[in-house]
C-alpha atoms as a PDB file:
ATOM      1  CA  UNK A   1      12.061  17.487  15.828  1.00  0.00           C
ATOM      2  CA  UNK A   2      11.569  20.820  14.376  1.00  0.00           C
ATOM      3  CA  UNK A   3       8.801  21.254  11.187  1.00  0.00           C
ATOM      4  CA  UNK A   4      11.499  22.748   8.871  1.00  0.00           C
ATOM      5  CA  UNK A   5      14.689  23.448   9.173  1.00  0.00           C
ATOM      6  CA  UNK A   6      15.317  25.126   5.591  1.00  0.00           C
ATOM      7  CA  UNK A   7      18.208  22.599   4.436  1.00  0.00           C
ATOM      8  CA  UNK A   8      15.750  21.331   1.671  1.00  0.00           C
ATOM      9  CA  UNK A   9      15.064  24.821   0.156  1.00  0.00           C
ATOM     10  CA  UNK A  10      17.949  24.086  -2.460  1.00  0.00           C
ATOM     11  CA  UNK A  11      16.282  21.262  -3.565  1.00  0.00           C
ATOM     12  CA  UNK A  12      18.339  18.748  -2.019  1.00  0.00           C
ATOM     13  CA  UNK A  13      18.073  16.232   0.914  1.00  0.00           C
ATOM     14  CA  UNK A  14      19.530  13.685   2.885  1.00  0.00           C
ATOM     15  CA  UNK A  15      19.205   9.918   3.011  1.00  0.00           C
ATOM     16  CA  UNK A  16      20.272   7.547   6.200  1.00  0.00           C
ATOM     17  CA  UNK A  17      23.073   5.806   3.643  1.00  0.00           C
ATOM     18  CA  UNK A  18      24.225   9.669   2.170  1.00  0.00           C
ATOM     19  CA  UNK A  19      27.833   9.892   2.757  1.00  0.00           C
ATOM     20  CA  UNK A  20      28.693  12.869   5.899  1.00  0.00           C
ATOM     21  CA  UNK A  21      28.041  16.272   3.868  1.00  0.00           C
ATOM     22  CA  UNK A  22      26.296  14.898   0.884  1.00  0.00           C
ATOM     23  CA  UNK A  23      23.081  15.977  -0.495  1.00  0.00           C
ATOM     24  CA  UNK A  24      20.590  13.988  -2.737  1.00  0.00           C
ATOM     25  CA  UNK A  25      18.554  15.890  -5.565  1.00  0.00           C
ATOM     26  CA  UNK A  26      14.866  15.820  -4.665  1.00  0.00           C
ATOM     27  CA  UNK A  27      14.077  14.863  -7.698  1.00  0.00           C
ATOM     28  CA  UNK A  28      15.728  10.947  -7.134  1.00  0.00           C
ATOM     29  CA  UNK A  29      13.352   8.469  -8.060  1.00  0.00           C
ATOM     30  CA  UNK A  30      14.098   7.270  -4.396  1.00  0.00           C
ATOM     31  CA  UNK A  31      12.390  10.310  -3.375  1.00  0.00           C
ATOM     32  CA  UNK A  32       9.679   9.735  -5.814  1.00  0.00           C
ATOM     33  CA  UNK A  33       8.956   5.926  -3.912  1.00  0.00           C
ATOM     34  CA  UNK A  34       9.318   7.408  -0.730  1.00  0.00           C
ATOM     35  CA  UNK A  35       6.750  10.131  -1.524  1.00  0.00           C
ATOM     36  CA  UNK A  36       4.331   7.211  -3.230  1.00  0.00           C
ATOM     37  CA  UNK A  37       4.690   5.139   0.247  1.00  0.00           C
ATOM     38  CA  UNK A  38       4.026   7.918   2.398  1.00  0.00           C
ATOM     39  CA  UNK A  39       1.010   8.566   0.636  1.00  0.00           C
ATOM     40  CA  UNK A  40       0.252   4.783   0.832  1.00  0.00           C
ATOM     41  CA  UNK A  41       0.469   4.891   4.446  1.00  0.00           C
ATOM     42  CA  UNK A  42      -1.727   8.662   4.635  1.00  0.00           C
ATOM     43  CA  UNK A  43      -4.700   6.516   2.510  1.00  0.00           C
ATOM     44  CA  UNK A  44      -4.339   3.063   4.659  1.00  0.00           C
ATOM     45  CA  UNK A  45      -4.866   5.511   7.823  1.00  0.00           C
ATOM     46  CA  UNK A  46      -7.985   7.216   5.629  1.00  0.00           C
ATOM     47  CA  UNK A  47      -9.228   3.490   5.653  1.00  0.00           C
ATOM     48  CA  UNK A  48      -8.368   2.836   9.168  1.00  0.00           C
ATOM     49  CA  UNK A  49     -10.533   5.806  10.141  1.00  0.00           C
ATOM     50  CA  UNK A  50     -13.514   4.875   8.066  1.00  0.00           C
ATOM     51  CA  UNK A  51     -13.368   1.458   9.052  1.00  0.00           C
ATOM     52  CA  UNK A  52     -15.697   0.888  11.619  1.00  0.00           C
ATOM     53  CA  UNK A  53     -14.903  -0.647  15.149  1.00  0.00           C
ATOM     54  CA  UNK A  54     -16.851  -3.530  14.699  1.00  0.00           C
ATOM     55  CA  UNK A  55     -15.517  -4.704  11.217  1.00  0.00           C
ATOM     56  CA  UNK A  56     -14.660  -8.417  11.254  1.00  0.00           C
ATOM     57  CA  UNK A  57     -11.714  -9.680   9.091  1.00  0.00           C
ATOM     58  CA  UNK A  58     -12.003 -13.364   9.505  1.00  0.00           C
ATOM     59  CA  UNK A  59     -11.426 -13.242  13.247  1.00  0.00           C
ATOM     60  CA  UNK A  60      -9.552  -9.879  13.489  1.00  0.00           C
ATOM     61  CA  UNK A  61     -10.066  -6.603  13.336  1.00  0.00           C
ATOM     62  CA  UNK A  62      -9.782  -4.492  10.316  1.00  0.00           C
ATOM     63  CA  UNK A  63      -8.320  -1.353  11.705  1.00  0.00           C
ATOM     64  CA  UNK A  64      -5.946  -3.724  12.907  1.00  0.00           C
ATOM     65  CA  UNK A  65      -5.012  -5.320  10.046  1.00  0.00           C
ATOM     66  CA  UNK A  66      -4.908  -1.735   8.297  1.00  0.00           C
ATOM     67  CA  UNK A  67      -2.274  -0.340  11.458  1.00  0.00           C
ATOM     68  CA  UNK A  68       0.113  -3.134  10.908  1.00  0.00           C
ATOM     69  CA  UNK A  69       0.043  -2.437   7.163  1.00  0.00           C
ATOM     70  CA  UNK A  70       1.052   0.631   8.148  1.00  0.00           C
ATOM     71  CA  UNK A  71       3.874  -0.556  10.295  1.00  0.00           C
ATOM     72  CA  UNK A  72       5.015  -2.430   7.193  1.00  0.00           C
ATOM     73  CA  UNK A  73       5.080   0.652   5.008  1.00  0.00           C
ATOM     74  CA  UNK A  74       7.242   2.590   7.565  1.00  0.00           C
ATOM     75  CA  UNK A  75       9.354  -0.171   7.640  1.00  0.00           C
ATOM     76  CA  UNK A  76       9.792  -0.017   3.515  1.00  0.00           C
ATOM     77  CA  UNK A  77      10.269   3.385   3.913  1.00  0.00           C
ATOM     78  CA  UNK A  78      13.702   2.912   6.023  1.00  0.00           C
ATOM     79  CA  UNK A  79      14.667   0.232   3.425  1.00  0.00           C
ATOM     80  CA  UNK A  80      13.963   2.822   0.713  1.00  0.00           C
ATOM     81  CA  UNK A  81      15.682   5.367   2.799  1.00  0.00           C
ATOM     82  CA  UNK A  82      18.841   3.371   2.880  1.00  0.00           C
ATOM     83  CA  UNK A  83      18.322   2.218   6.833  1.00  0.00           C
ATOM     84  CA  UNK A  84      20.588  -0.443   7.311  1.00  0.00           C
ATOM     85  CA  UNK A  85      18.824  -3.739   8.070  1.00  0.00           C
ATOM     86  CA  UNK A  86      15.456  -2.238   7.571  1.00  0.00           C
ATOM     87  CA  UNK A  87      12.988  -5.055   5.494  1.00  0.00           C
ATOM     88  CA  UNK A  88      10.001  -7.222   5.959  1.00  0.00           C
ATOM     89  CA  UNK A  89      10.341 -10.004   7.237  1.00  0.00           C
ATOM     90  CA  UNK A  90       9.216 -13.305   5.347  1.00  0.00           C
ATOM     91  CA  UNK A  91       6.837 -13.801   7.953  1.00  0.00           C
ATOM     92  CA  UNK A  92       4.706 -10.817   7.038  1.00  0.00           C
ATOM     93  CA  UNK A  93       4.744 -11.929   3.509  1.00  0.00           C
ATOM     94  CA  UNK A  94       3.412 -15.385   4.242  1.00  0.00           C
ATOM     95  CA  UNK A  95       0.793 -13.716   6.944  1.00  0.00           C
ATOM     96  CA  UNK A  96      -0.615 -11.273   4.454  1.00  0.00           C
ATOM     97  CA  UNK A  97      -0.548 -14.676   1.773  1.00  0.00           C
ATOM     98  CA  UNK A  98      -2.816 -16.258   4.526  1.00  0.00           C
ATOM     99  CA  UNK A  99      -5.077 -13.375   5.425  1.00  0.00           C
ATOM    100  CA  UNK A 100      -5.805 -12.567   1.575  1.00  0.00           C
ATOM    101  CA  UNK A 101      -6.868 -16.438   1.417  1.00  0.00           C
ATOM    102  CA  UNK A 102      -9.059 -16.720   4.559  1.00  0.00           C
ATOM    103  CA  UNK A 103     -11.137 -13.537   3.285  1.00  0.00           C
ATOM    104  CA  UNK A 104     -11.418 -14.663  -0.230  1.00  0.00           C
ATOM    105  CA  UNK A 105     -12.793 -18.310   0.638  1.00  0.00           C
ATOM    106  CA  UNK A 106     -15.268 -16.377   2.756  1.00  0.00           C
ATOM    107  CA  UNK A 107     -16.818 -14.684  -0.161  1.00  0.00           C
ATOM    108  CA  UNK A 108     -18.418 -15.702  -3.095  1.00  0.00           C
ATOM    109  CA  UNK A 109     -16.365 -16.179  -5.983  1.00  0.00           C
ATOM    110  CA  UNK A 110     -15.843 -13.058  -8.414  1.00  0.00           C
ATOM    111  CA  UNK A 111     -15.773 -14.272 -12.347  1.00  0.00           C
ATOM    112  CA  UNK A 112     -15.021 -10.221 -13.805  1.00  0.00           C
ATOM    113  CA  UNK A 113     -13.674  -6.966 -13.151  1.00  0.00           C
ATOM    114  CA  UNK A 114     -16.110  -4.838 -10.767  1.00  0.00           C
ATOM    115  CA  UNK A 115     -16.846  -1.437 -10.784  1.00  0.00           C
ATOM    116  CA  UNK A 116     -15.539   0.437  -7.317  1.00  0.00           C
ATOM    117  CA  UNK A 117     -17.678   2.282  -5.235  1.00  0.00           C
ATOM    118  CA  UNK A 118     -20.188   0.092  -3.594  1.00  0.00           C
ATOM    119  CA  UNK A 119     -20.392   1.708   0.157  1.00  0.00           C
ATOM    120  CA  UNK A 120     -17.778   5.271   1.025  1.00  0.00           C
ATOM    121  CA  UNK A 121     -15.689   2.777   2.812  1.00  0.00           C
ATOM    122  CA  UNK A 122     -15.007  -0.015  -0.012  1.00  0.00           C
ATOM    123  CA  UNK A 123     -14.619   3.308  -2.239  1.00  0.00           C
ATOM    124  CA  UNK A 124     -11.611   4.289   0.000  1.00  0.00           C
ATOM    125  CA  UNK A 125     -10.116   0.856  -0.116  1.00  0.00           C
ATOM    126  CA  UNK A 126     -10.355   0.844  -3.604  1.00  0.00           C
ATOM    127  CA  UNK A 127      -8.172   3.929  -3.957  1.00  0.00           C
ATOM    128  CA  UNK A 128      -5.666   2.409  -1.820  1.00  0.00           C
ATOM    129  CA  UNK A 129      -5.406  -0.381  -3.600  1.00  0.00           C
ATOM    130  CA  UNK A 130      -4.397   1.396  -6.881  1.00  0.00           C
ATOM    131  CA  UNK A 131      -2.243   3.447  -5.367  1.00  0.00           C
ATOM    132  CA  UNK A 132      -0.499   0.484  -3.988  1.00  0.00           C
ATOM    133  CA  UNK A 133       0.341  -1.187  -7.030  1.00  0.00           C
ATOM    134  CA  UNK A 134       1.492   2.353  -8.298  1.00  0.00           C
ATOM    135  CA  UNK A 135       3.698   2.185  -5.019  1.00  0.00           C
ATOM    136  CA  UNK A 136       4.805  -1.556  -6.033  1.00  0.00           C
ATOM    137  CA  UNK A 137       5.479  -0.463  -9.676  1.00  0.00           C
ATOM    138  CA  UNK A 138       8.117   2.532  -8.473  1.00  0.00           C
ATOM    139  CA  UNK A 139       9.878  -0.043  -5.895  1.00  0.00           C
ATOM    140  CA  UNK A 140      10.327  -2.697  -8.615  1.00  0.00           C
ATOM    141  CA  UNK A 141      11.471   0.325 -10.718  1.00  0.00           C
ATOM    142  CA  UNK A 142      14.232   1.000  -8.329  1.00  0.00           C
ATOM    143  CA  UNK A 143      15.556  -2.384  -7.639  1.00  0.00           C
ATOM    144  CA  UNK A 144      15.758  -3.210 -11.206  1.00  0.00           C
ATOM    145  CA  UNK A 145      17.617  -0.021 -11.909  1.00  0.00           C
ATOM    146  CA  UNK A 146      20.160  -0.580  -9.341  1.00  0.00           C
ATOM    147  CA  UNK A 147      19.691   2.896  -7.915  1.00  0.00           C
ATOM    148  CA  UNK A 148      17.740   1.014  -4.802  1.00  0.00           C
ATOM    149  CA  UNK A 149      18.105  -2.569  -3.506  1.00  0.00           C
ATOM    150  CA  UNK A 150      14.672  -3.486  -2.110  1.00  0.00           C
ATOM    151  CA  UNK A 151      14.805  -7.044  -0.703  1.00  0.00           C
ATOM    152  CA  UNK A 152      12.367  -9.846  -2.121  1.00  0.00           C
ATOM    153  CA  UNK A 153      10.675 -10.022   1.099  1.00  0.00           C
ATOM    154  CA  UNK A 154       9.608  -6.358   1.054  1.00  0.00           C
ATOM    155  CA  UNK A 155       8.807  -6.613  -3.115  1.00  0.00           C
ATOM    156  CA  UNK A 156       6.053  -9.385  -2.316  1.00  0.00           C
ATOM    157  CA  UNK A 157       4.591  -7.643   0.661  1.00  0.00           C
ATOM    158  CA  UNK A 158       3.975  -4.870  -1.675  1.00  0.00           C
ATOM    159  CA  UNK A 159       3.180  -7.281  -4.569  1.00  0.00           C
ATOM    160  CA  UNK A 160       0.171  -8.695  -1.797  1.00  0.00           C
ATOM    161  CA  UNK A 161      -0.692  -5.774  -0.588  1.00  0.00           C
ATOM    162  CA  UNK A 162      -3.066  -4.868  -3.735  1.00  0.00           C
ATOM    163  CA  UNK A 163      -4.952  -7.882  -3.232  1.00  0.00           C
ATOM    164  CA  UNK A 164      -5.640  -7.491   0.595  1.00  0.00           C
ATOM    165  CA  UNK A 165      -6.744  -4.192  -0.116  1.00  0.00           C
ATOM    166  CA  UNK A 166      -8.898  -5.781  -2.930  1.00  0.00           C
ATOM    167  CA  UNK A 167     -10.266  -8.287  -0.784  1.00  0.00           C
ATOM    168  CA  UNK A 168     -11.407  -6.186   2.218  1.00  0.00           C
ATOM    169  CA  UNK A 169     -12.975  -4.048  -0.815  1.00  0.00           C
ATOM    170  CA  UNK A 170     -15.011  -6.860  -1.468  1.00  0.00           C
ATOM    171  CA  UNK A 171     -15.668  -7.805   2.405  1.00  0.00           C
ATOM    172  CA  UNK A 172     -16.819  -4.619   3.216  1.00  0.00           C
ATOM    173  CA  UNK A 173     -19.298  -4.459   0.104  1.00  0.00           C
ATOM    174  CA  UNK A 174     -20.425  -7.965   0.925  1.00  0.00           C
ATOM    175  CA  UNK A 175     -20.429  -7.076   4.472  1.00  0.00           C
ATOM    176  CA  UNK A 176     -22.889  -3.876   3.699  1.00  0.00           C
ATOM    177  CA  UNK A 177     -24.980  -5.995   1.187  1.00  0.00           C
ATOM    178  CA  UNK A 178     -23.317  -3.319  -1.394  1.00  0.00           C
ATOM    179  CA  UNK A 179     -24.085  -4.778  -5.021  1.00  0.00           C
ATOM    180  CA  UNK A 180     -20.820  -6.054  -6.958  1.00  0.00           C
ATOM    181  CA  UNK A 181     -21.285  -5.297 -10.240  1.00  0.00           C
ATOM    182  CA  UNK A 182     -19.300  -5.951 -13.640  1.00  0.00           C
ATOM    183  CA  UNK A 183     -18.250  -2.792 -15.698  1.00  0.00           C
ATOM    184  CA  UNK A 184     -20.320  -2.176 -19.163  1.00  0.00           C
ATOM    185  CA  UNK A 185     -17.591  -1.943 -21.460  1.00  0.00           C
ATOM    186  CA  UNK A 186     -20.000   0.610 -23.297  1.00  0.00           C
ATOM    187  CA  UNK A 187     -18.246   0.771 -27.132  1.00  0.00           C
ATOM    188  CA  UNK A 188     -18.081   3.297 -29.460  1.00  0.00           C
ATOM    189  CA  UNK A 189     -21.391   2.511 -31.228  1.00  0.00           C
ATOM    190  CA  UNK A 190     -23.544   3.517 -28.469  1.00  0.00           C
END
């Protein structure tokens, strides 16, 4: 596969479901959600690196957990990308459902908003997650639009996927004895 090949310089591309000979303006808002997932999946492999070897997610590991998210996102990708058959499966959905669960029965309960950045890793994690609900946003954008059909299956894994990155955010702080603490709200007056 070479780097470049130069067909793109017109500002046009190709997707797996473009007609022989047909280009796609870059500026698609399918293009757009493919951009947000890839850098998704480039942030979920900046957590996978800072997540150390020995970091427990209620029996597995996390870089684990953070490589088949990323297996997930490629597969949205091809959906996005017009791959035929390309989706999540149902199972994935209901795995991430369970995972999300197990971790937040584990902790103690959270009764506000926190305030990110309790230990580098948790920091990263939180990024992720706000990027991912960006990500979620777009893809909801495009199926109700009609310019993208993005099965339900693939919607709720990226619907979950903002609170599993939430709750190893809170893992990892509790993990680290990293304080949790509620935002100010500071108003005007001060």
């Amino acid at each position: 596969m070479a780097f470049y090949t130069g067909k793109g310089d017109s500002g046009t591309t190709k997707l797996f479901d473009t007609p022989s000979g047909q280009r796609v303006t870059k500026t698609s808002p399918i293009f757009e959600a493919l951009g947000m997932l890839d850098e998704l999946n480039g942030l979920t492999g900046w957590c996978k690196a800072g997540c150390s070897e020995d970091f427990d997610v209620v029996g597995r590991k996390g870089r684990t957990i953070l490589r088949d998210v990323q297996d997930h996102l490629f597969t949205i990708q091809a959906e996005v990308a017009g791959a035929p058959g390309k989706c999540v499966p149902q199972q994935s959905v209901e795995r991430l459902g369970g995972l999300i669960k197990a971790i937040e029965t584990s902790l103690p309960p959270v009764t506000s908003f926190l305030v990110p950045g309790g230990t580098e890793f948790s920091a990263r994690l939180d990024i992720t997650r706000a990027v991912s609900r960006r990500v979620e946003r777009r893809l909801v954008g495009l199926h109700e639009t009609g310019e993208r059909k993005i099965s339900a299956s693939s919607r709720a894994y990226c619907n979950r996927l903002s609170s599993l990155f939430y709750a190893l955010t809170r893992l990892a702080n509790h993990k680290e004895g990293a304080e949790e603490s509620p935002p100010s709200y500071l108003s005007s007056a001060e």
